[in-house]
Structure formats: structure tokens, C-alpha cells
PDB file of N, CA and C in Angstrom:
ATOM      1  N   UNK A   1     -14.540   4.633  -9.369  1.00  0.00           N
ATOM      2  CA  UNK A   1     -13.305   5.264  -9.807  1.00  0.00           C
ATOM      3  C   UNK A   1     -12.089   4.458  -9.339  1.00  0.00           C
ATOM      4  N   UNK A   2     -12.191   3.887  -8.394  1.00  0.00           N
ATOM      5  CA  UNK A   2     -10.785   3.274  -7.419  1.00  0.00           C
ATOM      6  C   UNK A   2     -10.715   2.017  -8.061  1.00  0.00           C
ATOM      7  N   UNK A   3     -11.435   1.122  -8.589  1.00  0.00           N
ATOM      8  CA  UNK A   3     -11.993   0.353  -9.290  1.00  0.00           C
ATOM      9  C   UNK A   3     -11.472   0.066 -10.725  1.00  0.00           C
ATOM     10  N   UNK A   4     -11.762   1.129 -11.220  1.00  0.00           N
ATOM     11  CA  UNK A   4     -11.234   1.783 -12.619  1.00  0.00           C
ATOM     12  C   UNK A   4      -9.302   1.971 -12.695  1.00  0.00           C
ATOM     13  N   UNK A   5      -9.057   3.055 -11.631  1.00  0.00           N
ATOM     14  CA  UNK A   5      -7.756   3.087 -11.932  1.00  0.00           C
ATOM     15  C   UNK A   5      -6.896   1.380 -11.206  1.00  0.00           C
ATOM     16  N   UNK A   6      -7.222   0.633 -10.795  1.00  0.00           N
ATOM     17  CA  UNK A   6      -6.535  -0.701 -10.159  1.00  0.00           C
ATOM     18  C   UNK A   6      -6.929  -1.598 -11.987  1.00  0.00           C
ATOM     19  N   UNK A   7      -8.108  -1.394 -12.134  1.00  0.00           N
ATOM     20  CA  UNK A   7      -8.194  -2.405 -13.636  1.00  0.00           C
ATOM     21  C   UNK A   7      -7.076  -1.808 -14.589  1.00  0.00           C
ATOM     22  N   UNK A   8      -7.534  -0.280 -14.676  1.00  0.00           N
ATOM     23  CA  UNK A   8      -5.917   0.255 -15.628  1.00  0.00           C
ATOM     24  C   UNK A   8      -4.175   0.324 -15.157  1.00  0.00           C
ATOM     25  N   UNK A   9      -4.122  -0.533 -14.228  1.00  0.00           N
ATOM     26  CA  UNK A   9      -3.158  -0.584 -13.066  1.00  0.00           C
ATOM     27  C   UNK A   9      -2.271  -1.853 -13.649  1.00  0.00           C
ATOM     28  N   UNK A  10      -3.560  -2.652 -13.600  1.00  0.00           N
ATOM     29  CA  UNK A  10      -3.485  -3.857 -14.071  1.00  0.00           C
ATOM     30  C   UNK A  10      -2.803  -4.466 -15.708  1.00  0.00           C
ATOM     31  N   UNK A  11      -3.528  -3.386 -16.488  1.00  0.00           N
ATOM     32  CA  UNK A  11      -3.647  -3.376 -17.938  1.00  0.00           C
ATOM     33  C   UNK A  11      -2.290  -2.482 -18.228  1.00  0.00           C
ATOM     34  N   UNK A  12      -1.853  -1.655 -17.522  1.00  0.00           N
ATOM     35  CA  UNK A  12      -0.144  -1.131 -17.910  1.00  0.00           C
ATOM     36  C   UNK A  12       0.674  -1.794 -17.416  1.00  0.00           C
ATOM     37  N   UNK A  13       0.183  -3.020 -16.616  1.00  0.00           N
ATOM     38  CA  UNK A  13       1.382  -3.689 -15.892  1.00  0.00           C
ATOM     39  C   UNK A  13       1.880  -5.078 -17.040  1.00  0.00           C
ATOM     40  N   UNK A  14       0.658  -5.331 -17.759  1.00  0.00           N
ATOM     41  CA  UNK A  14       0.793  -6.224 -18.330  1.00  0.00           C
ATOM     42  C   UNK A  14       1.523  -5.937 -19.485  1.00  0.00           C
ATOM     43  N   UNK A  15       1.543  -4.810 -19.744  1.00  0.00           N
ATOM     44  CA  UNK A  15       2.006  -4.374 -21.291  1.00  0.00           C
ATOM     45  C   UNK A  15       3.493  -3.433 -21.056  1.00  0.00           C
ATOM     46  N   UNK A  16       4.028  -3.525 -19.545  1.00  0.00           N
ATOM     47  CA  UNK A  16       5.215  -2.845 -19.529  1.00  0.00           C
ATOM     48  C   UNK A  16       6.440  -4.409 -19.566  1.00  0.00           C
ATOM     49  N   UNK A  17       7.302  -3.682 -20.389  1.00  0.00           N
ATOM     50  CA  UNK A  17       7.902  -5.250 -20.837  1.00  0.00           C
ATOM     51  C   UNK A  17       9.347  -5.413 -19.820  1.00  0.00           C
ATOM     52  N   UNK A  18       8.790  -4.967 -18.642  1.00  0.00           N
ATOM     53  CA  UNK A  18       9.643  -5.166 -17.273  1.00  0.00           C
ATOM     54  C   UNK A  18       8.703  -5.484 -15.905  1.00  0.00           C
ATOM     55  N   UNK A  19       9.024  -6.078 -15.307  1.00  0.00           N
ATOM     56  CA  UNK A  19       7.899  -6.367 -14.033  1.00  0.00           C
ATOM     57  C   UNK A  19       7.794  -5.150 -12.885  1.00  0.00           C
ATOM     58  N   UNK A  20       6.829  -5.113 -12.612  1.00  0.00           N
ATOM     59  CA  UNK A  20       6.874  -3.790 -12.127  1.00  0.00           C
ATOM     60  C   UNK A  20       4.900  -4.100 -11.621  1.00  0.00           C
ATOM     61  N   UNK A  21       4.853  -3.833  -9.818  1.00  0.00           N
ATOM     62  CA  UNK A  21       3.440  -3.979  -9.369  1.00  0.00           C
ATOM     63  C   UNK A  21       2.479  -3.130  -9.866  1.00  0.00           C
ATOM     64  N   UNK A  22       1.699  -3.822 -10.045  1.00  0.00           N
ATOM     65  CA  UNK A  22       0.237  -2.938 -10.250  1.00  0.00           C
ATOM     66  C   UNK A  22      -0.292  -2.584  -9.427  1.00  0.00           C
ATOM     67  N   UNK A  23      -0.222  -2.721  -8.169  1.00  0.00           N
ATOM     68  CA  UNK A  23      -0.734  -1.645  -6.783  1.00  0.00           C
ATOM     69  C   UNK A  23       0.285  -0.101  -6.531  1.00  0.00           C
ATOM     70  N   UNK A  24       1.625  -0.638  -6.997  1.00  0.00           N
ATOM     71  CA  UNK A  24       2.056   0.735  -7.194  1.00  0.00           C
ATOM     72  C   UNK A  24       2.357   1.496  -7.923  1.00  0.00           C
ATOM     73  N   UNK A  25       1.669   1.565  -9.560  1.00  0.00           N
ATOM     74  CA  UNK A  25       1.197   1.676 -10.694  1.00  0.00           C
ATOM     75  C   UNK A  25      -0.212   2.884 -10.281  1.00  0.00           C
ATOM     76  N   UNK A  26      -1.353   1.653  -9.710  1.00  0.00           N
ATOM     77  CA  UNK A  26      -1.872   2.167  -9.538  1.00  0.00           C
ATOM     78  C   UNK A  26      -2.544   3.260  -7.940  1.00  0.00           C
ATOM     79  N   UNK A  27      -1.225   3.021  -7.387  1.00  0.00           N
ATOM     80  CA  UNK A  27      -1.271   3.902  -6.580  1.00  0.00           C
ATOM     81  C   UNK A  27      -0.678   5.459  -7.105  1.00  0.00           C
ATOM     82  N   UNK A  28       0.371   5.517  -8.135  1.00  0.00           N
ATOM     83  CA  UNK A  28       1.144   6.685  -8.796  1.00  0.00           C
ATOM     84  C   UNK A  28      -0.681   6.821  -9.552  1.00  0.00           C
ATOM     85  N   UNK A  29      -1.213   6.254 -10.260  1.00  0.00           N
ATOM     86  CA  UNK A  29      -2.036   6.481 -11.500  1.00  0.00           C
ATOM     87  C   UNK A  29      -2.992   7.322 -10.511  1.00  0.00           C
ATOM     88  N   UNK A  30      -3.177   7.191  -9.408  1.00  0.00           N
ATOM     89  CA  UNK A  30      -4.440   7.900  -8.249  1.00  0.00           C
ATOM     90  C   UNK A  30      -4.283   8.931  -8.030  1.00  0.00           C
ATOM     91  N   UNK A  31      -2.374   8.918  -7.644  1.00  0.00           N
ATOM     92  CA  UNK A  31      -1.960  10.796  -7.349  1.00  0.00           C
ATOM     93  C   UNK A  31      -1.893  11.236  -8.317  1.00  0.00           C
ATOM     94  N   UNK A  32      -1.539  11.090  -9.576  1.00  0.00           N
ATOM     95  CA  UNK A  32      -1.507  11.956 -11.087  1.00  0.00           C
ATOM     96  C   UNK A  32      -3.272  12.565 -10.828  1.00  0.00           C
ATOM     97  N   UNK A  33      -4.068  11.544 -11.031  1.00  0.00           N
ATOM     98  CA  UNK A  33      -5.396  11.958 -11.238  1.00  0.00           C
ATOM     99  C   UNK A  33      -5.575  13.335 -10.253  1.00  0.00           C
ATOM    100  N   UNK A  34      -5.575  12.814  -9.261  1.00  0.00           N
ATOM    101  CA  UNK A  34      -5.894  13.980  -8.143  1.00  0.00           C
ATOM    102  C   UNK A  34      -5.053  15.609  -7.812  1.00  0.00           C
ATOM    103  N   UNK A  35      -3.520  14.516  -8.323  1.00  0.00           N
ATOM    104  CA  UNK A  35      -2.837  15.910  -8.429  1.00  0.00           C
ATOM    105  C   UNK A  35      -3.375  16.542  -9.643  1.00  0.00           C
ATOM    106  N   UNK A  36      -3.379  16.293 -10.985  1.00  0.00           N
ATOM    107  CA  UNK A  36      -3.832  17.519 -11.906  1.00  0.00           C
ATOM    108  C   UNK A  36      -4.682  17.629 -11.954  1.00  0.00           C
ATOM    109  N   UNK A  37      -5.682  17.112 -11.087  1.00  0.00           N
ATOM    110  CA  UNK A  37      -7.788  17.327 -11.044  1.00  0.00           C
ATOM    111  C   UNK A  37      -8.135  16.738 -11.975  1.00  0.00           C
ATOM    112  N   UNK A  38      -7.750  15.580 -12.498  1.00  0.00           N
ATOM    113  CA  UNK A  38      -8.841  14.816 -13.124  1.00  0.00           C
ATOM    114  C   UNK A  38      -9.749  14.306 -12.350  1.00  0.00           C
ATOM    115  N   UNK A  39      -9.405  13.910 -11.047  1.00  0.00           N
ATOM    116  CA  UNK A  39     -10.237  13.611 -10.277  1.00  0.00           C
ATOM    117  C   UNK A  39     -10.242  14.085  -8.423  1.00  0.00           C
ATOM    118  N   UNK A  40     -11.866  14.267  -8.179  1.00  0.00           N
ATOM    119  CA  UNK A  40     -11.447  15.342  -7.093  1.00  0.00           C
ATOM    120  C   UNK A  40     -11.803  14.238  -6.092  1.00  0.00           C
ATOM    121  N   UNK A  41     -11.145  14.282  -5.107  1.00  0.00           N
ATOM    122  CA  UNK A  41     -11.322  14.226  -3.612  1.00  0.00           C
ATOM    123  C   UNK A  41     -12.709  13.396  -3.243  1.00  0.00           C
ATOM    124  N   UNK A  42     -13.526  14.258  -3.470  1.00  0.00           N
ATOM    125  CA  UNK A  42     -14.752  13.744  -3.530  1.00  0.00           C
ATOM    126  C   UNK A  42     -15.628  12.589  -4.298  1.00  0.00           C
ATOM    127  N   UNK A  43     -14.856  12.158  -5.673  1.00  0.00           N
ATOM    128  CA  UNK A  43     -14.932  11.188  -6.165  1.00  0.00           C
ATOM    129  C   UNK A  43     -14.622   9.895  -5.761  1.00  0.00           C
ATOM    130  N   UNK A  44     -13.992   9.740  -4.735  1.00  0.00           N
ATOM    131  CA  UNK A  44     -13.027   8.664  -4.315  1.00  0.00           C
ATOM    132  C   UNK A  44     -13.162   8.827  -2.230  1.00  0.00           C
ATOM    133  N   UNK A  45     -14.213   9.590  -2.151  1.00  0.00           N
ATOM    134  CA  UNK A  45     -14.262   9.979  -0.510  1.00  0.00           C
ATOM    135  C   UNK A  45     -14.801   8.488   0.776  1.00  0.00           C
ATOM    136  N   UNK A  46     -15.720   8.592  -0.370  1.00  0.00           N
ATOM    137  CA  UNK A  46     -16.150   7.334   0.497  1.00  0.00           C
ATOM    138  C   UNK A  46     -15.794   5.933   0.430  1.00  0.00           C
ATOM    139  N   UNK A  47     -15.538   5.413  -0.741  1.00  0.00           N
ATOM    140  CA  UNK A  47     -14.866   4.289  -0.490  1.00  0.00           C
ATOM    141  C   UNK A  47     -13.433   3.791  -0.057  1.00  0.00           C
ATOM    142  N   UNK A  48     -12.981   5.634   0.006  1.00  0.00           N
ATOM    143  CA  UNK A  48     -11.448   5.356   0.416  1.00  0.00           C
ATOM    144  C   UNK A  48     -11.229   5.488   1.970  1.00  0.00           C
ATOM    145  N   UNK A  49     -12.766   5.980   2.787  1.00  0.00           N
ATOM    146  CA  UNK A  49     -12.993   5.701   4.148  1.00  0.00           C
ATOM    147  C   UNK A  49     -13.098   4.338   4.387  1.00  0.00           C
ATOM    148  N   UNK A  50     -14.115   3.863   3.645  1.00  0.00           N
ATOM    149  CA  UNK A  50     -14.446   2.277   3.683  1.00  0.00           C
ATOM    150  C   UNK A  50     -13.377   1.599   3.968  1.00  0.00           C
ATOM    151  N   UNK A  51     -11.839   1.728   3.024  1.00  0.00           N
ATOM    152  CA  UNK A  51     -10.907   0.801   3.084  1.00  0.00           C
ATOM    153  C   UNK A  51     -10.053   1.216   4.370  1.00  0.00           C
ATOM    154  N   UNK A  52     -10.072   2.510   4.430  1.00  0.00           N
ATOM    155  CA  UNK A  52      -9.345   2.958   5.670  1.00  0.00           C
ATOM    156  C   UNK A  52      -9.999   2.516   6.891  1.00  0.00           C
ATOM    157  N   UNK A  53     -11.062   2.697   6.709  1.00  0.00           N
ATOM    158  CA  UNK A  53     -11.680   1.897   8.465  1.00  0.00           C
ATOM    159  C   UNK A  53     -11.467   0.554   8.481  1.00  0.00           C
ATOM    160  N   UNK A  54     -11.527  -0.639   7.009  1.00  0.00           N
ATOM    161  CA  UNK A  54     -11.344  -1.950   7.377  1.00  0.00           C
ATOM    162  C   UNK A  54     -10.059  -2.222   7.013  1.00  0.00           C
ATOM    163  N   UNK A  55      -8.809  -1.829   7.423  1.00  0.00           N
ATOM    164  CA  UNK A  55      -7.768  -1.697   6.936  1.00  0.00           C
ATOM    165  C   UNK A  55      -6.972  -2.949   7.329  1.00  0.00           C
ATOM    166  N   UNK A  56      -7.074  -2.900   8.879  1.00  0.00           N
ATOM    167  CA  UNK A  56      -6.774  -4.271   9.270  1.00  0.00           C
ATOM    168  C   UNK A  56      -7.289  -5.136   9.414  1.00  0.00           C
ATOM    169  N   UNK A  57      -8.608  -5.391   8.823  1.00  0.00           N
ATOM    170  CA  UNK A  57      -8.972  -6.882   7.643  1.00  0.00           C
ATOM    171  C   UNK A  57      -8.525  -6.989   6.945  1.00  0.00           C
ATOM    172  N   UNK A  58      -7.604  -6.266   5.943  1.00  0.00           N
ATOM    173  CA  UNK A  58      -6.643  -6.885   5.229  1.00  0.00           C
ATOM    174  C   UNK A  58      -5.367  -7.100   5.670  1.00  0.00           C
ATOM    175  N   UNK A  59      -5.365  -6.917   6.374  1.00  0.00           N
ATOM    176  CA  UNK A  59      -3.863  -7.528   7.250  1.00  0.00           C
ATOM    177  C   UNK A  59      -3.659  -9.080   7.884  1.00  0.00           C
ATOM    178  N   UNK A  60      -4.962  -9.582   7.957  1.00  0.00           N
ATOM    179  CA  UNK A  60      -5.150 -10.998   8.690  1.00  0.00           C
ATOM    180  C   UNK A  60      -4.638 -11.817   7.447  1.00  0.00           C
ATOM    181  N   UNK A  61      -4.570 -12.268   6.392  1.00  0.00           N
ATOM    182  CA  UNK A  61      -3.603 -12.684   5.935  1.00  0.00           C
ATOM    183  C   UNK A  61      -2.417 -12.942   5.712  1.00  0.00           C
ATOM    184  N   UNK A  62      -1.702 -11.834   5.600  1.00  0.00           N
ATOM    185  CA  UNK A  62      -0.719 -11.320   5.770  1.00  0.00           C
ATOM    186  C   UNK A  62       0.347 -12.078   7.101  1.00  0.00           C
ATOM    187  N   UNK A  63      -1.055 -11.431   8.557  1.00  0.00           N
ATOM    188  CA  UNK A  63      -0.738 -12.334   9.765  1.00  0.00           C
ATOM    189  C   UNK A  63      -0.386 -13.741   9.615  1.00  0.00           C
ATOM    190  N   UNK A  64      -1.296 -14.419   8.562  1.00  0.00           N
ATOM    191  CA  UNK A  64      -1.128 -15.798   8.818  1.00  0.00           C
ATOM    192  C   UNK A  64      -0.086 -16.435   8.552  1.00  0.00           C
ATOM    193  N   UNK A  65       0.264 -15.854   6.778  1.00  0.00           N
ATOM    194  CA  UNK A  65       1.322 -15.798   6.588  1.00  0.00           C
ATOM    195  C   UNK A  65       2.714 -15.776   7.186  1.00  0.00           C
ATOM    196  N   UNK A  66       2.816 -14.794   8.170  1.00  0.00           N
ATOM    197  CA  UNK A  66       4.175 -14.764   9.019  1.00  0.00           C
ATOM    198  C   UNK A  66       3.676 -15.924  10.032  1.00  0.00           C
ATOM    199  N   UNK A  67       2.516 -16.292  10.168  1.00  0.00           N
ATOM    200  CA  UNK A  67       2.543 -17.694  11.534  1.00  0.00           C
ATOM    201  C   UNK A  67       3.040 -19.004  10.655  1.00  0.00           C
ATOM    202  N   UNK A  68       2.631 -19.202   9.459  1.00  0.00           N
ATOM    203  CA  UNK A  68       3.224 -20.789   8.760  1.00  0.00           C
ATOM    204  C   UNK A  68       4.584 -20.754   8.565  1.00  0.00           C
ATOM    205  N   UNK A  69       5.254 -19.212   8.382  1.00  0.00           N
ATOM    206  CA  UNK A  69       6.601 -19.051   8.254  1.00  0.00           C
ATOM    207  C   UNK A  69       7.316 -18.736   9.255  1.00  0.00           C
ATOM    208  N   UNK A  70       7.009 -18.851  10.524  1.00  0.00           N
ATOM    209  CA  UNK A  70       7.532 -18.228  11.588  1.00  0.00           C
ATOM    210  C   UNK A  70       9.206 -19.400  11.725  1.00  0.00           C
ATOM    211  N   UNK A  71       8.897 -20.707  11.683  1.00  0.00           N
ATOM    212  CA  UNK A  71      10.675 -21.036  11.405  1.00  0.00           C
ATOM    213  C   UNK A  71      11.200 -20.676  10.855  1.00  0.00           C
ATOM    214  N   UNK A  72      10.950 -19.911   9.418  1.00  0.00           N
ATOM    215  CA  UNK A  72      12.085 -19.762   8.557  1.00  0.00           C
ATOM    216  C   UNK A  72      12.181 -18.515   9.262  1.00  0.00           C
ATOM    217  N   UNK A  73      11.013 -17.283   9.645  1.00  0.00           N
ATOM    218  CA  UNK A  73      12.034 -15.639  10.035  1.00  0.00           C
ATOM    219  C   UNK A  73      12.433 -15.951  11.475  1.00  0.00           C
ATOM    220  N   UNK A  74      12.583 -17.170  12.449  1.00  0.00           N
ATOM    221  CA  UNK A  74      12.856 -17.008  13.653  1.00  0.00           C
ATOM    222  C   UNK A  74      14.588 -17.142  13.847  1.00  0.00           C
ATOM    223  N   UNK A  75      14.781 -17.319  12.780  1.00  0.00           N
ATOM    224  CA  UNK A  75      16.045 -16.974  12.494  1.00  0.00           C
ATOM    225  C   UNK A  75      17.159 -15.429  12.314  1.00  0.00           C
ATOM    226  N   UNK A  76      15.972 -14.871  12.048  1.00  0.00           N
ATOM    227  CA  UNK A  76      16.405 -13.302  11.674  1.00  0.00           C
ATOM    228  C   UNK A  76      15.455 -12.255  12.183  1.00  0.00           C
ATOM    229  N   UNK A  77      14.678 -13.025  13.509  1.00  0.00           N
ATOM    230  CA  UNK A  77      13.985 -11.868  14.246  1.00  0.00           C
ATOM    231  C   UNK A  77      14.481 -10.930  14.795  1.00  0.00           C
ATOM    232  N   UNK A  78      15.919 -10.788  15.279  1.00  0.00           N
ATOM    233  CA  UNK A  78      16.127  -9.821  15.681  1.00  0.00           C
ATOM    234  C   UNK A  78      16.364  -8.598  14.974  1.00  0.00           C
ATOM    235  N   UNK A  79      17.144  -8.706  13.275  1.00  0.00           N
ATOM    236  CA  UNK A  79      16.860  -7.865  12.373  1.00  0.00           C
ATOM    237  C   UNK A  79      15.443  -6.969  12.093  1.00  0.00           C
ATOM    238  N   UNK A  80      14.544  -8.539  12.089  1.00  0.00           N
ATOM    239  CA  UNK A  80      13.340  -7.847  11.498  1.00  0.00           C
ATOM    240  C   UNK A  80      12.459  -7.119  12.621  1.00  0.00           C
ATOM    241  N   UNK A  81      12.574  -7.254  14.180  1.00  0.00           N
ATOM    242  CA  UNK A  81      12.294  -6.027  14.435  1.00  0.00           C
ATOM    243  C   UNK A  81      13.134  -4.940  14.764  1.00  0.00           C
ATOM    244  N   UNK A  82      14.281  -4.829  14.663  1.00  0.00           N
ATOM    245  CA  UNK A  82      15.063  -3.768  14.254  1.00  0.00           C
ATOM    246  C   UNK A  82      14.651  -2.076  12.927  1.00  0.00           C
ATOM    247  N   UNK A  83      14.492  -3.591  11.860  1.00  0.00           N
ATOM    248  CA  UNK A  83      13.713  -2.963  10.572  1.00  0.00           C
ATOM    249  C   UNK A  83      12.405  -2.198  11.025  1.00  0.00           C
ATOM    250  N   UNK A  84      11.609  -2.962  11.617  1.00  0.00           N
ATOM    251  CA  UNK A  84      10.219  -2.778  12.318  1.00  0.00           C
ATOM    252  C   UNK A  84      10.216  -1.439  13.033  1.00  0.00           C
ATOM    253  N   UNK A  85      11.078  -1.227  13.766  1.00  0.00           N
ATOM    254  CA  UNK A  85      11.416  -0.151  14.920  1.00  0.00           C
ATOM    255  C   UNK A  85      11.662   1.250  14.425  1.00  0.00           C
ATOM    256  N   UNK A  86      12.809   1.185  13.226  1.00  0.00           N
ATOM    257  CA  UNK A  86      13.339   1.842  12.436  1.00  0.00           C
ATOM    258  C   UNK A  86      12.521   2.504  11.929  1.00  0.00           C
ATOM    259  N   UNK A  87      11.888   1.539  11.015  1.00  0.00           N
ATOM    260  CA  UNK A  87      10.894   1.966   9.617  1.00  0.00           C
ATOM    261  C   UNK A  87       9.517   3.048  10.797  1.00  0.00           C
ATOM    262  N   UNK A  88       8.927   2.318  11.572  1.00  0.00           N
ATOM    263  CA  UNK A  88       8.194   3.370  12.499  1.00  0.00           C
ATOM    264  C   UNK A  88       8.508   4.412  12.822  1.00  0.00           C
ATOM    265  N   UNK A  89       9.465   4.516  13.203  1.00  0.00           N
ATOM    266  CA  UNK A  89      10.382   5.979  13.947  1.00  0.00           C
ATOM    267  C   UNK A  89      10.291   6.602  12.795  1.00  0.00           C
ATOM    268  N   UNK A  90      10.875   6.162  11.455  1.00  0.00           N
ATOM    269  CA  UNK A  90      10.647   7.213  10.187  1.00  0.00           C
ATOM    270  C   UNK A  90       9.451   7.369   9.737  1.00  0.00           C
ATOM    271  N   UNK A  91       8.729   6.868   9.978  1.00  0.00           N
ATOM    272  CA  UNK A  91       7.431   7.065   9.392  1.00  0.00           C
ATOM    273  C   UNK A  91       6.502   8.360  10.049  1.00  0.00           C
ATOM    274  N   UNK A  92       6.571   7.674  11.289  1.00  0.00           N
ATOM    275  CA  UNK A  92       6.291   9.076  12.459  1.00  0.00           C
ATOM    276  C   UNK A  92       6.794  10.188  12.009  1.00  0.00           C
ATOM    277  N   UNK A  93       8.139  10.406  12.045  1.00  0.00           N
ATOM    278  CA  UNK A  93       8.731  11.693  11.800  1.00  0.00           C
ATOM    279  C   UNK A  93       8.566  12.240  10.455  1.00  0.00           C
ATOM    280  N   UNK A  94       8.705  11.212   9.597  1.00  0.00           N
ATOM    281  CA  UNK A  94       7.497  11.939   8.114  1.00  0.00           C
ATOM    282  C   UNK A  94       6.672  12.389   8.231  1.00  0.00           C
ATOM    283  N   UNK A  95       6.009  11.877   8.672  1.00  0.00           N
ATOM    284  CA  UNK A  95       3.978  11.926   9.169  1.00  0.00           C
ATOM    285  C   UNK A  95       4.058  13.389   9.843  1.00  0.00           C
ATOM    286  N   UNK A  96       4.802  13.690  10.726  1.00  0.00           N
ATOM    287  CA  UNK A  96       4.995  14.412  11.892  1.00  0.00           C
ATOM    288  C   UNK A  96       5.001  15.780  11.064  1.00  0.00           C
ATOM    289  N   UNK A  97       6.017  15.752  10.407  1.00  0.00           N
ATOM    290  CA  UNK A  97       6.961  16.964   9.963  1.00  0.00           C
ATOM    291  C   UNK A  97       5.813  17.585   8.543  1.00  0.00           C
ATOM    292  N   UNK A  98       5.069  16.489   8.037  1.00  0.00           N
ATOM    293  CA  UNK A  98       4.038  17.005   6.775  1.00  0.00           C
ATOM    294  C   UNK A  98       3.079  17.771   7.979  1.00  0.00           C
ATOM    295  N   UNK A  99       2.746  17.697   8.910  1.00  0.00           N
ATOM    296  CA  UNK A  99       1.401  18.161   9.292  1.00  0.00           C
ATOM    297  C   UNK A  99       2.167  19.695   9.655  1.00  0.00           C
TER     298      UNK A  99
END
């Protein structure tokens, strides 16, 4: 299923005649499903543990990324953990306030 909606993620991204990601395409296309029950919970249980437990294996890229570029952001580190600090504190208190 997770599979399915990222290929149709893919296939509306190509045909919307503005740029616009297909991970967050098909991240909206996941909550529609689930919000009106096309698809339940249980359809999508286990492999969405799978990605959640190896979550930060996909982050080691990402990592490397900021190490080949580290001259160009060592310029504006102090912003970017500012941003960093920020964006956490709100996230928490989102997180916080839904439960």
C-alpha cells in the first residue's frame, strides 16, 4: 500500500503543471486515505514500524551531506542552530499539547 500511494505520488507530480514534491503529495495522499477509511491502520502497520525503527538510516546521508558542505554553512551556523533550537521547542510543544 505505502508503495502504491509514493508511485501515485509520483504520477500526480508529474502531471501537475507546477513543481510541487512527491513525498508531500504523497504524504497528504496517505492522510486522505486513512482519514476517510479507504485505508485502515492496519494496512500500512507494519511497514510503517519498519521505517520508523530504521529511521535514522535514512538520515546518514543527509549527515554526509552537511560534512562536504560544512564550509559553505560554517558561515551561518549560528542561525542554523538557532533554527534547530526553535523548530524543536515547537515541535515538542505540538507533540505535547496533541497528546
Amino acid at each position: 500500500m505505502i508503495f502504491t500511494v509514493c508511485w501515485l505520488s509520483l504520477v500526480i507530480e508529474k502531471l501537475l503543471p507546477f513543481t510541487f514534491p512527491a513525498s508531500v503529495i504523497g504524504m497528504i495522499l496517505l492522510f486522505l486515505c486513512l482519514f476517510t477509511g479507504v485505508l485502515k491502520i492496519e494496512h500500512i502497520q507494519e511497514k510503517a514500524d519498519f521505517l520508523l525503527g530504521n529511521m535514522a538510516f535514512f538520515f546518514v546521508p543527509a549527515g554526509v551531506s552537511i560534512m562536504n558542505y560544512f564550509d559553505v554553512l560554517k558561515h551561518s551556523i549560528v542561525q542554523l542552530v538557532f533554527v534547530c533550537i526553535i523548530s524543536t521547542i515547537i515541535t515538542f510543544a505540538v507533540t505535547a499539547s496533541c497528546q
